[in-house]
C-alpha atoms as a PDB file:
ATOM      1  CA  UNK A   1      14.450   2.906   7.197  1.00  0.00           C
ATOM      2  CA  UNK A   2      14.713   4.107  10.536  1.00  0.00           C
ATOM      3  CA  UNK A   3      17.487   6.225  12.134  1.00  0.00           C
ATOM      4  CA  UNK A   4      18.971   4.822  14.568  1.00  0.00           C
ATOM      5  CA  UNK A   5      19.680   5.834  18.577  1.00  0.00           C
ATOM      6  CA  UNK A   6      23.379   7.108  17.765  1.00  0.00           C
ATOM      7  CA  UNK A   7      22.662   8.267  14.077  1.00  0.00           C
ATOM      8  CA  UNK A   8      22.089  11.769  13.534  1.00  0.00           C
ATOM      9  CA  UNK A   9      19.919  12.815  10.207  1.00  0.00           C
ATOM     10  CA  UNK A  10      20.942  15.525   8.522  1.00  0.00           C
ATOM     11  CA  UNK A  11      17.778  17.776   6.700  1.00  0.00           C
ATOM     12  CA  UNK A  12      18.031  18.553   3.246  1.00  0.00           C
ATOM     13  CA  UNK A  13      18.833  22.416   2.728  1.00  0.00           C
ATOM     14  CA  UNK A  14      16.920  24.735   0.295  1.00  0.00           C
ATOM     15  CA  UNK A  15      18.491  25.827  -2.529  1.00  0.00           C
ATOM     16  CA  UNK A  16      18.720  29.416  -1.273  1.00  0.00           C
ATOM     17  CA  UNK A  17      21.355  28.306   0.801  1.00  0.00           C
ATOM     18  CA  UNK A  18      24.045  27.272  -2.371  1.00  0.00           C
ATOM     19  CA  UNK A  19      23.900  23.747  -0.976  1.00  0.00           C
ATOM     20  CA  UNK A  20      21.233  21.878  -3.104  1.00  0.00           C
ATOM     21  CA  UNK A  21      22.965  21.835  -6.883  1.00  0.00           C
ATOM     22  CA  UNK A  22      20.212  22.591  -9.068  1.00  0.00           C
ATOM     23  CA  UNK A  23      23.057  22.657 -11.781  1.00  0.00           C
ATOM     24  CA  UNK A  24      23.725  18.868 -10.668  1.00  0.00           C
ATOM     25  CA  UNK A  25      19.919  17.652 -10.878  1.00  0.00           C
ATOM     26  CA  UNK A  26      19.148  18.767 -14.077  1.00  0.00           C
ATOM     27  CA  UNK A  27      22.647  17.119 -15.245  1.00  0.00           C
ATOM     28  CA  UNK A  28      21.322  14.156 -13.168  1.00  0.00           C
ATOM     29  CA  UNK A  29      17.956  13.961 -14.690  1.00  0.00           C
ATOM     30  CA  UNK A  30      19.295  13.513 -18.239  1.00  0.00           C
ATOM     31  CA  UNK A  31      21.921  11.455 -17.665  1.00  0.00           C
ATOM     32  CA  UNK A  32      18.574   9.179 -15.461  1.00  0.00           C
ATOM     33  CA  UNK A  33      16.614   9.542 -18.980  1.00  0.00           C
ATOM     34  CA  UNK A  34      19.232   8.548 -20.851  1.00  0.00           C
ATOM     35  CA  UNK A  35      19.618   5.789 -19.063  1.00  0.00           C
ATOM     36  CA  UNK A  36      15.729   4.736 -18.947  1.00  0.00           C
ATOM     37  CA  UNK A  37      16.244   4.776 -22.960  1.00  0.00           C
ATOM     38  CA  UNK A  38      18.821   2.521 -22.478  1.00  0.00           C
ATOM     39  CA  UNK A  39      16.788   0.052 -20.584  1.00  0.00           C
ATOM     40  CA  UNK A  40      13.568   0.188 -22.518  1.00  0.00           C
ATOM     41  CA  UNK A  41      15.761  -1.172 -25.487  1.00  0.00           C
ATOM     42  CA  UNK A  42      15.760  -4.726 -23.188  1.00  0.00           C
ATOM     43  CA  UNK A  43      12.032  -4.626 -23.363  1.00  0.00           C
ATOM     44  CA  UNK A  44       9.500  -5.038 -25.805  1.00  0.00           C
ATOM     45  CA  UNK A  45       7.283  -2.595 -23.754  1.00  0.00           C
ATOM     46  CA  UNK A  46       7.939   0.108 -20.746  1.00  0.00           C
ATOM     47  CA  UNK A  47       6.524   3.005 -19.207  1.00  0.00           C
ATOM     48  CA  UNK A  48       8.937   5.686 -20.197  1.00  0.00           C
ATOM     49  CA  UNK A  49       6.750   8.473 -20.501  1.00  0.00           C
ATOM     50  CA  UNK A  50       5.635   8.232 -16.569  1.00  0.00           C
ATOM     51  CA  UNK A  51       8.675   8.219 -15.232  1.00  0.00           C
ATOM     52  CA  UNK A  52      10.005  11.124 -17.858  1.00  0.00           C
ATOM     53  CA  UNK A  53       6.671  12.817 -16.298  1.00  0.00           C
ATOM     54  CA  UNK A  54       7.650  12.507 -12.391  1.00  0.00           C
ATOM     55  CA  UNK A  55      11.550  11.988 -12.429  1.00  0.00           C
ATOM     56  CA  UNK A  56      12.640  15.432 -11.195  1.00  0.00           C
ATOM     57  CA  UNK A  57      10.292  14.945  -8.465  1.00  0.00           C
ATOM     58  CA  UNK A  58      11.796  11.349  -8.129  1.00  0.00           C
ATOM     59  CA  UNK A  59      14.869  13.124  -8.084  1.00  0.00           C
ATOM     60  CA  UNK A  60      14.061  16.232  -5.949  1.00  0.00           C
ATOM     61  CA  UNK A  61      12.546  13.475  -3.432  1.00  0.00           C
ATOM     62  CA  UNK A  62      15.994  11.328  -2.600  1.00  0.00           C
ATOM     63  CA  UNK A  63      18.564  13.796  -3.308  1.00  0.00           C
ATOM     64  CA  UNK A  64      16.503  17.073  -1.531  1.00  0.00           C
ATOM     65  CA  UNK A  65      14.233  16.161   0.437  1.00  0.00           C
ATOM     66  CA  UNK A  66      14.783  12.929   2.607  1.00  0.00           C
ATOM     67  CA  UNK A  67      17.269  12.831   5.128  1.00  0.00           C
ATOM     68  CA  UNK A  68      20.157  10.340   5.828  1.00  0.00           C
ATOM     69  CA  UNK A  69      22.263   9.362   8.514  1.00  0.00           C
ATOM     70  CA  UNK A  70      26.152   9.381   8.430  1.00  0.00           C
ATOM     71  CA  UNK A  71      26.084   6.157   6.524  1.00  0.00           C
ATOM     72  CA  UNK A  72      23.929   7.225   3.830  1.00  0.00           C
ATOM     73  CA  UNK A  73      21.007   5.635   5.008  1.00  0.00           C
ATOM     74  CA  UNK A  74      17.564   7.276   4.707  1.00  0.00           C
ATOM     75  CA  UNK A  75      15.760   8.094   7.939  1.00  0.00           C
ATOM     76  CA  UNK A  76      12.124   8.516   5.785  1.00  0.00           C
ATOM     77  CA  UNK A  77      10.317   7.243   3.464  1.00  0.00           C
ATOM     78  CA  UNK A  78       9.206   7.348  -0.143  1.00  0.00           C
ATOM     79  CA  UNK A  79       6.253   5.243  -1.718  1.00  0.00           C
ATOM     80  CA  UNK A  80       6.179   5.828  -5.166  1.00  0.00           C
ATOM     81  CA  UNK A  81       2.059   5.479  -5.652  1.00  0.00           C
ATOM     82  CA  UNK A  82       2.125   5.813  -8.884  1.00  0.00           C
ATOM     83  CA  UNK A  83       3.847   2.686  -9.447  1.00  0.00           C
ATOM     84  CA  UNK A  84       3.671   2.336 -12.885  1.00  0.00           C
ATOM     85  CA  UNK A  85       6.528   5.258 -13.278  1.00  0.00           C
ATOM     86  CA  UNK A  86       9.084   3.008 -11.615  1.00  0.00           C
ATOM     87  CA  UNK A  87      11.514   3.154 -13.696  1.00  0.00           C
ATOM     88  CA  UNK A  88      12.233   6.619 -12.516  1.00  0.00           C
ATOM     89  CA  UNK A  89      12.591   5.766  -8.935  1.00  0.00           C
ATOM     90  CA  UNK A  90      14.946   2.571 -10.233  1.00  0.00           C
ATOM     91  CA  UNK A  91      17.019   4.609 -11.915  1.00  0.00           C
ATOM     92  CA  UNK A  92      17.689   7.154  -8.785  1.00  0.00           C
ATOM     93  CA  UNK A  93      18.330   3.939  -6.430  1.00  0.00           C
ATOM     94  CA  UNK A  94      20.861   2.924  -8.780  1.00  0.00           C
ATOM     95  CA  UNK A  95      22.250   5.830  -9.098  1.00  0.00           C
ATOM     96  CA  UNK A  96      22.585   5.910  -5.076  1.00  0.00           C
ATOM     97  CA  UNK A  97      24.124   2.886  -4.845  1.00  0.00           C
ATOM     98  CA  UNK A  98      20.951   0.799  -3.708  1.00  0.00           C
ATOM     99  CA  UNK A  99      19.895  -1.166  -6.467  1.00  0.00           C
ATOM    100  CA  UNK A 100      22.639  -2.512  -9.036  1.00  0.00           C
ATOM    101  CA  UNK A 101      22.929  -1.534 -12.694  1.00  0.00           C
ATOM    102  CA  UNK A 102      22.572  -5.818 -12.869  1.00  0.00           C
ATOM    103  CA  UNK A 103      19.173  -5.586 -11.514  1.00  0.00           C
ATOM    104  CA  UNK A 104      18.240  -2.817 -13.409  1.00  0.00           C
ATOM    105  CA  UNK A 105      19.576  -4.763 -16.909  1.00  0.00           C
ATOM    106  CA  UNK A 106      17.004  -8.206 -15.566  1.00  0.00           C
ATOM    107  CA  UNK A 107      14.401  -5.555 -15.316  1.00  0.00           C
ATOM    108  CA  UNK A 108      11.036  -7.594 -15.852  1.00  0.00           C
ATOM    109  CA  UNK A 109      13.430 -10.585 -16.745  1.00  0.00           C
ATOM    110  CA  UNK A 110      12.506 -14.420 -15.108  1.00  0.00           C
ATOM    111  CA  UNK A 111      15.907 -14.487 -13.493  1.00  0.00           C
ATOM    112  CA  UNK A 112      15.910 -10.823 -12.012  1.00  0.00           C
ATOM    113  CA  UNK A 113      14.292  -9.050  -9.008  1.00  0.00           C
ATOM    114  CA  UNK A 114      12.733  -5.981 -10.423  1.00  0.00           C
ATOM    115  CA  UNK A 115       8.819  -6.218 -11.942  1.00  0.00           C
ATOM    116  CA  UNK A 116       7.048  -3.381 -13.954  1.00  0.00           C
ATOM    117  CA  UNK A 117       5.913  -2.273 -10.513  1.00  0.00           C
ATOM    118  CA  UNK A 118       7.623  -1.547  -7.363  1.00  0.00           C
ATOM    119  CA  UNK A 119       7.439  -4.445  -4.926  1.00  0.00           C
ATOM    120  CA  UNK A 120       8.226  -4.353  -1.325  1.00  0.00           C
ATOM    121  CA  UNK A 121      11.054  -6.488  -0.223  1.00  0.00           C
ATOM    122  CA  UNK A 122      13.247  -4.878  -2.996  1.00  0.00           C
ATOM    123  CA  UNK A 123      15.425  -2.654  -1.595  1.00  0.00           C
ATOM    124  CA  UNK A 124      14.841   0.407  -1.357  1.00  0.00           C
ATOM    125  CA  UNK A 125      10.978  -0.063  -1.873  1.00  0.00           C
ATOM    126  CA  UNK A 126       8.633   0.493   1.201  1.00  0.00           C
ATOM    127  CA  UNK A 127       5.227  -0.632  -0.213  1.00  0.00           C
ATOM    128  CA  UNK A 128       4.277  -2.679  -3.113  1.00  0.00           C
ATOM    129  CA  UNK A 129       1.992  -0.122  -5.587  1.00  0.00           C
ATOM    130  CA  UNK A 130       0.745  -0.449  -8.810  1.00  0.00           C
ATOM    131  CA  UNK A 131      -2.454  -1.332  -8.456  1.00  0.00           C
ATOM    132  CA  UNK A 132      -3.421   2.588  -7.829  1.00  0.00           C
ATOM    133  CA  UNK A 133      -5.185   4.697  -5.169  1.00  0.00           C
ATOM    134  CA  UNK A 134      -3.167   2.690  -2.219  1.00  0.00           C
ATOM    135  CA  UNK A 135       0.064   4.898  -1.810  1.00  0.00           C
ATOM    136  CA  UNK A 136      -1.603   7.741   0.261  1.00  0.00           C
ATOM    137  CA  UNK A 137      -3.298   5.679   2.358  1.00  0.00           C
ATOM    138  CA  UNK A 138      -0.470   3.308   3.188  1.00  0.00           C
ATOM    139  CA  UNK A 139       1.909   6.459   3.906  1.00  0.00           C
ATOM    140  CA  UNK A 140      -0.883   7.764   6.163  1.00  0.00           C
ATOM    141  CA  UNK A 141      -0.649   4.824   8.423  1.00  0.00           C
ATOM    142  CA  UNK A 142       3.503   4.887   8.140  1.00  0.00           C
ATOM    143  CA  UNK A 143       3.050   8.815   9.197  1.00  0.00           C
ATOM    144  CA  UNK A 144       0.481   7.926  12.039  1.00  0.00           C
ATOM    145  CA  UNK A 145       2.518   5.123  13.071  1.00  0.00           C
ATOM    146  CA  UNK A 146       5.193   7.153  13.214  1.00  0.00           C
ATOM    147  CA  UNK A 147       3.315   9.908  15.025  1.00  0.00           C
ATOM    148  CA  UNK A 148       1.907   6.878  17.676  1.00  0.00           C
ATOM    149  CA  UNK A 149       5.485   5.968  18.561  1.00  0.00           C
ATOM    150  CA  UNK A 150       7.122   9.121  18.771  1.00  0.00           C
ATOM    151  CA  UNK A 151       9.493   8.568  15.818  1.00  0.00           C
ATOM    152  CA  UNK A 152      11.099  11.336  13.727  1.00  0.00           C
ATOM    153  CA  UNK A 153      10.637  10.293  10.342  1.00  0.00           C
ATOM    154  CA  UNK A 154       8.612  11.950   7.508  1.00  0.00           C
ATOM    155  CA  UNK A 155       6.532   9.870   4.709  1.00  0.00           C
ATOM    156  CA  UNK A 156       6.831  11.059   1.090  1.00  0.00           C
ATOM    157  CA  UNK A 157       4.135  10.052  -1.159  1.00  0.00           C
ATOM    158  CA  UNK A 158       4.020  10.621  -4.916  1.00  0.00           C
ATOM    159  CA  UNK A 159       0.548  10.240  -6.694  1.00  0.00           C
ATOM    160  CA  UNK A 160      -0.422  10.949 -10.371  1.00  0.00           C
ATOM    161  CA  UNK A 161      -3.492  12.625 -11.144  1.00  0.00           C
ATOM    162  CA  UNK A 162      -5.103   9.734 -13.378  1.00  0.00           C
ATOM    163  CA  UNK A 163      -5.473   7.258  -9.474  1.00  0.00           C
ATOM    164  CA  UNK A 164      -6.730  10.225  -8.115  1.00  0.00           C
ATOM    165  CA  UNK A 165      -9.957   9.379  -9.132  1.00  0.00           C
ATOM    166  CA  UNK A 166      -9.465   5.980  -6.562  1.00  0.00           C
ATOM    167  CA  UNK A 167     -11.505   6.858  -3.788  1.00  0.00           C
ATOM    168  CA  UNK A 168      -9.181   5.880  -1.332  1.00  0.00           C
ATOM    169  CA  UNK A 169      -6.760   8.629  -2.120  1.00  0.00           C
ATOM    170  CA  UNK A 170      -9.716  11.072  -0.978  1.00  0.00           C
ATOM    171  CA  UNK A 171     -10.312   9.319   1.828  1.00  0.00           C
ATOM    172  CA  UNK A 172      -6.510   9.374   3.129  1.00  0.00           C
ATOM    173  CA  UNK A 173      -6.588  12.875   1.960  1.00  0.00           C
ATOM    174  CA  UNK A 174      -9.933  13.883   4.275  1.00  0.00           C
ATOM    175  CA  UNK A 175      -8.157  11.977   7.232  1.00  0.00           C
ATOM    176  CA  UNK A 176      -4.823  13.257   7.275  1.00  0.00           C
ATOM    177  CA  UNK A 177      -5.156  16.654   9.011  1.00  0.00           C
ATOM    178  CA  UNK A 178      -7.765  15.731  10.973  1.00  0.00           C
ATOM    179  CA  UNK A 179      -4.619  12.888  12.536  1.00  0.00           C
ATOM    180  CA  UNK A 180      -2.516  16.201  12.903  1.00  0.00           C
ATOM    181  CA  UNK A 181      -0.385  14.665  10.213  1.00  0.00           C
ATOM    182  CA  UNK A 182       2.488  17.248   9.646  1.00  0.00           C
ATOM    183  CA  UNK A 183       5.111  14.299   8.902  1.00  0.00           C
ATOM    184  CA  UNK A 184       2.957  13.508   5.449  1.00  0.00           C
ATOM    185  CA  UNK A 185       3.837  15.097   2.427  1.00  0.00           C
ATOM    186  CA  UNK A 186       2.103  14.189  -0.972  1.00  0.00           C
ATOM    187  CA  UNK A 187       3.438  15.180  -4.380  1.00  0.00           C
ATOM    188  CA  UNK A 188       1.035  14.896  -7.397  1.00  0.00           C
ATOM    189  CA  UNK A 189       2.767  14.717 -10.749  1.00  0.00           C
ATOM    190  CA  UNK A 190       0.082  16.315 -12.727  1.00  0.00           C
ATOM    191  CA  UNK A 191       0.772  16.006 -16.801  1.00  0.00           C
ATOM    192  CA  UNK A 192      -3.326  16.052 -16.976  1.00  0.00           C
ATOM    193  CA  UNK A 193      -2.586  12.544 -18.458  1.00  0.00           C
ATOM    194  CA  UNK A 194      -4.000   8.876 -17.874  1.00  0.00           C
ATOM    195  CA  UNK A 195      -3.403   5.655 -19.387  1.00  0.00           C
ATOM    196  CA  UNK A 196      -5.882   6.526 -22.842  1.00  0.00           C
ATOM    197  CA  UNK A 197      -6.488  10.145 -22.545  1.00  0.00           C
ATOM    198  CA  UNK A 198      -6.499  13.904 -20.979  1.00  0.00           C
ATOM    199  CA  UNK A 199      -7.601  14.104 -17.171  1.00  0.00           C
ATOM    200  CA  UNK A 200      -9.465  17.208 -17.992  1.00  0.00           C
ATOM    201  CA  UNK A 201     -11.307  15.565 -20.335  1.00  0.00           C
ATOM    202  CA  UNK A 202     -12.266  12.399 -18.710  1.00  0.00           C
ATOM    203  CA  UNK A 203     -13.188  14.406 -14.952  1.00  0.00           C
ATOM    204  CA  UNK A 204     -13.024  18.060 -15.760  1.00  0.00           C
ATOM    205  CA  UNK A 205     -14.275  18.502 -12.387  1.00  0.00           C
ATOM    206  CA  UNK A 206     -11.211  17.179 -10.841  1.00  0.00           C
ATOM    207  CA  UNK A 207      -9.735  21.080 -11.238  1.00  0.00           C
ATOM    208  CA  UNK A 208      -9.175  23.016  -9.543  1.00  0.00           C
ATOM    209  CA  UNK A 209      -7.529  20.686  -7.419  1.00  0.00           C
ATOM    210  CA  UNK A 210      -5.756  23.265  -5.042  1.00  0.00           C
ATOM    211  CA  UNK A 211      -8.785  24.467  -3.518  1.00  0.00           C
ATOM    212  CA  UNK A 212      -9.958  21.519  -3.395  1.00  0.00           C
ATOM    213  CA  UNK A 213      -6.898  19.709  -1.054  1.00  0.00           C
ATOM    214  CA  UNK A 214      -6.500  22.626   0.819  1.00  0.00           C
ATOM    215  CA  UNK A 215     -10.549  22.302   1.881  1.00  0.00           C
ATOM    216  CA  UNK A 216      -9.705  19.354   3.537  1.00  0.00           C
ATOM    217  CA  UNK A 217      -7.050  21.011   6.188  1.00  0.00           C
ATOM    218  CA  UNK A 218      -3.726  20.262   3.701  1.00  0.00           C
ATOM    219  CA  UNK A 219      -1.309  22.978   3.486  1.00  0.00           C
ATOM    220  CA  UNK A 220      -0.768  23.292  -0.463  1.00  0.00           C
ATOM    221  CA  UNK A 221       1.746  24.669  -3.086  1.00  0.00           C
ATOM    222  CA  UNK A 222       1.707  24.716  -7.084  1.00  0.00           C
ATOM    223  CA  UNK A 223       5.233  24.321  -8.482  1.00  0.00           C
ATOM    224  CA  UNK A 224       6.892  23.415 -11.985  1.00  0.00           C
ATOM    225  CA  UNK A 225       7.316  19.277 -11.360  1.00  0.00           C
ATOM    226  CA  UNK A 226      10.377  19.966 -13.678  1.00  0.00           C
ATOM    227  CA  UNK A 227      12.362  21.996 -11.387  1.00  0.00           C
ATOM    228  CA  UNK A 228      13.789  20.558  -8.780  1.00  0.00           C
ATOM    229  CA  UNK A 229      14.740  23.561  -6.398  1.00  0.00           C
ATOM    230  CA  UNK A 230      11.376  24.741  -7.292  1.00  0.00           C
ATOM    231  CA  UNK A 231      10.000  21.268  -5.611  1.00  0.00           C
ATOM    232  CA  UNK A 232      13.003  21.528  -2.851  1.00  0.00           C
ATOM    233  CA  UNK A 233      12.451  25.677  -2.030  1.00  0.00           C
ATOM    234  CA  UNK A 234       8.162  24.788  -1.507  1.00  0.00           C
ATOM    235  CA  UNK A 235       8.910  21.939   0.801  1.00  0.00           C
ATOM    236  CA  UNK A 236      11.827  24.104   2.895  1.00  0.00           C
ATOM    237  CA  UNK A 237       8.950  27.250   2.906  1.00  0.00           C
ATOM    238  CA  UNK A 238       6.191  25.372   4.026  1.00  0.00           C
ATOM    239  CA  UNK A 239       4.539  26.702   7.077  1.00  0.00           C
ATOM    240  CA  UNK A 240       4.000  23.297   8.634  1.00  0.00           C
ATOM    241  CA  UNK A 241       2.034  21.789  11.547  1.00  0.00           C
ATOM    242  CA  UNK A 242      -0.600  20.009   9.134  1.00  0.00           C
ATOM    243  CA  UNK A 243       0.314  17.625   6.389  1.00  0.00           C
ATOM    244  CA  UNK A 244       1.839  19.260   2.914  1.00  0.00           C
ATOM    245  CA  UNK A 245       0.923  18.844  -0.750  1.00  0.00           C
ATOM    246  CA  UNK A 246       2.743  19.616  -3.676  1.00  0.00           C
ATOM    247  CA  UNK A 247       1.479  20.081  -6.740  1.00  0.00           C
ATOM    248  CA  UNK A 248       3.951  19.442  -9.487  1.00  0.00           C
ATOM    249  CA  UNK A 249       2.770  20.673 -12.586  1.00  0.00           C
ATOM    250  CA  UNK A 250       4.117  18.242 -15.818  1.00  0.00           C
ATOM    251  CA  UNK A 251       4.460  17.113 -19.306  1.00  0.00           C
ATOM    252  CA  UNK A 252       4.084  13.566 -19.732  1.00  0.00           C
ATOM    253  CA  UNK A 253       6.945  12.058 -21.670  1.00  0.00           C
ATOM    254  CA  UNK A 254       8.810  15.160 -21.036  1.00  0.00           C
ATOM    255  CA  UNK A 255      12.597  15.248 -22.237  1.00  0.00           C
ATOM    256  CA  UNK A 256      11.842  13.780 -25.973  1.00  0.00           C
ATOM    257  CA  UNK A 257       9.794  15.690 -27.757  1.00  0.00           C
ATOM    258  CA  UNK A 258       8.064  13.235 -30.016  1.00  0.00           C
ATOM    259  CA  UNK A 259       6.400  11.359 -26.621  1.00  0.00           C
ATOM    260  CA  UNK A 260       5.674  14.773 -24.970  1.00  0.00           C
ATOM    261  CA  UNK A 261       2.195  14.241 -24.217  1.00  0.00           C
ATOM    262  CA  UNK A 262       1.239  11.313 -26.725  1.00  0.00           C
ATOM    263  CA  UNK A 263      -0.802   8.719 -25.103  1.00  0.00           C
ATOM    264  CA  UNK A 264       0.851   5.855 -27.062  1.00  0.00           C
ATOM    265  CA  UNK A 265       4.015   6.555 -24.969  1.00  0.00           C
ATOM    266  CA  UNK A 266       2.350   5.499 -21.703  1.00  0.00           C
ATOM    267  CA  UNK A 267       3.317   2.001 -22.332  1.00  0.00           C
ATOM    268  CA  UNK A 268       5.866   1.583 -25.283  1.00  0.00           C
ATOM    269  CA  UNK A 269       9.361   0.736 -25.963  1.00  0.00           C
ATOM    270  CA  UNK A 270      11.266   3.150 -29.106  1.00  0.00           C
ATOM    271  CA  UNK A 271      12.364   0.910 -32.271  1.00  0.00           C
ATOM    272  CA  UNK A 272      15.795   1.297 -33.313  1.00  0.00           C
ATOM    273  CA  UNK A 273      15.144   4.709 -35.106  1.00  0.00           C
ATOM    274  CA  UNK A 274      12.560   6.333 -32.388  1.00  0.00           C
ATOM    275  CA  UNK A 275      15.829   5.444 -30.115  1.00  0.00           C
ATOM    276  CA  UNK A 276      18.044   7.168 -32.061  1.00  0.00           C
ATOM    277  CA  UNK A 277      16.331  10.515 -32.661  1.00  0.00           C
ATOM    278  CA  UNK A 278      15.188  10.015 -28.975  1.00  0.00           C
ATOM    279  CA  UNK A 279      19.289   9.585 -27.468  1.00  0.00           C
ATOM    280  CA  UNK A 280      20.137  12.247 -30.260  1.00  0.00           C
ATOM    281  CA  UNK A 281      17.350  14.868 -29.177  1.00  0.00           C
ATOM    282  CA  UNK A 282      17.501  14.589 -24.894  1.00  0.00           C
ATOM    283  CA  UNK A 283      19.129  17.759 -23.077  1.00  0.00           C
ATOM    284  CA  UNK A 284      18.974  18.955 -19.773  1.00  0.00           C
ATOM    285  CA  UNK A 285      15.043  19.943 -18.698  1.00  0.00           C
ATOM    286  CA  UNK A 286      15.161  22.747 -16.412  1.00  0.00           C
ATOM    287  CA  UNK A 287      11.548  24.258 -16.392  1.00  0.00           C
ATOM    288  CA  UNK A 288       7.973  24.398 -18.786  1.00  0.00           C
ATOM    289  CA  UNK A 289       6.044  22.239 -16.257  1.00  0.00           C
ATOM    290  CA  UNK A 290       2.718  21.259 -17.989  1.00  0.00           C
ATOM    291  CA  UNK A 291      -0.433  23.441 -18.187  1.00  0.00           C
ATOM    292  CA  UNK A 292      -3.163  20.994 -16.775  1.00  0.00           C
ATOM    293  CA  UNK A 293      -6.072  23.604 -15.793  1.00  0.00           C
ATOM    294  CA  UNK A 294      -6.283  24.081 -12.165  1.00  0.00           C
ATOM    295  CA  UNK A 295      -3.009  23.363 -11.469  1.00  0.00           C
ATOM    296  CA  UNK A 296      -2.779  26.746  -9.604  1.00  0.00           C
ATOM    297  CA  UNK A 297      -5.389  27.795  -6.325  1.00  0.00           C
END
């Protein structure tokens, strides 16, 4: 959404100043997962594992990073590419008053308005993803747009590492400097995980991937996906003037232990007693981002 002639956005602060509560996200965060849980009871089948993978960035996205006007409203934008891990951004809209806890319980229900995928018109949700390797590209036209008509607004993107073997995200990725892009800022949520298997197995060549995004003109930083400030401190020490890319290094599934990194999690609901030991077993995730190779320059 944009701001507004008389509306003032106020930018998120870095964490060295005291004023972004890392205390408060990672209380956040598992109070979010335990919720998710709660929902992937109504279902016989959900992607809990990718939003466990990218929810602190989810988190570090709305609550750090994009500003609002005195009204709350946000004056950028988030596409969640990887749409798949919805439930995470759900679960932060709700939790900011967007979406209601009612559309959250219809979740994939006939009579509700939420799918297994983001969809725009919801609100809250800027482009309809899912079917992956679109995000980028999409928030590179919002950010030129937005460069074209002089408007001061900043388009977050968050990608997983299994679309980016879609062509298209290399393509945005080769344009966006060369547009003078500095409003564009791409987070990867990198658990070296796709739907069946390991990323490093399936295109070892894809690392290092640092080197690689900074050839094409990005500026680029490696960061634990699981700490918020971490993802909130890069983003406030970036040098700027060309477009920024985080690298937010993960563990699918992360916050229950028996789904860490298990590929049947990538689409599964718990039973009764996996929901159990799951509820019993969540606490606060602070840090241990994955160890995907590459992941650094």
């Amino acid at each position: 959404m944009l701001v507004s002639d008389t509306d003032t956005p106020t930018a998120s602060v870095p964490p060295r100043d005291g004023r972004f509560d890392v205390a408060a996200a990672r209380r956040r965060c598992l109070e979010l997962r335990h919720r998710i849980l709660d929902l992937s009871r109504n279902l016989a089948a959900m992607h809990i594992a990718p939003a466990f993978s990218c929810l602190e960035m989810v988190d570090a996205i709305y609550f750090g990073l994009m500003r609002r006007d005195r009204n709350g409203a946000s004056s950028d934008t988030f596409i969640l590419s990887k749409g798949h891990g919805c439930m995470a951004q759900y679960a932060v809209l709700e939790r900011l008053g967007v979406l209601s806890s009612e559309d959250l319980e219809l979740n994939c229900k006939p009579e509700g308005r939420l799918g297994g995928h983001p969809d725009y018109g919801t609100p809250g949700i800027e482009a309809s993803t899912g079917s992956l390797g679109h995000g980028l590209a999409i928030g590179l036209g919002m950010a030129y747009a937005d460069k074209l008509k002089r408007e001061d607004r900043r388009v977050f993107v968050l990608v997983g590492d299994g679309e980016m073997q879609e062509g298209s995200v290399w393509e945005a990725l080769m344009m966006a400097a060369n547009l003078g892009l500095d409003n564009l800022v791409c987070l990867l949520d990198l658990n070296d995980f796709q739907g069946l298997g390991r990323t490093s197995e399936t295109h070892p060549h894809f690392y290092p991937i640092v080197d690689k995004i900074a050839a094409f003109g990005w500026e680029v930083a490696s960061v634990d996906g699981h700490d918020a400030g971490a993802l909130v401190d890069a983003f406030q020490s970036r040098r700027g003037g060309v477009p920024f890319f985080v690298v937010g290094r993960t563990i699918k599934g992360r916050g229950v232990a028996f789904m860490e990194n298990v590929p049947i999690w990538h689409y599964r609901s718990p039973d009764a007693e996996e929901y159990r030991i799951a509820k019993a077993g969540l606490r606060e995730v602070g840090s241990g981002g994955g160890t995907a190779p590459g992941g650094g320059s």
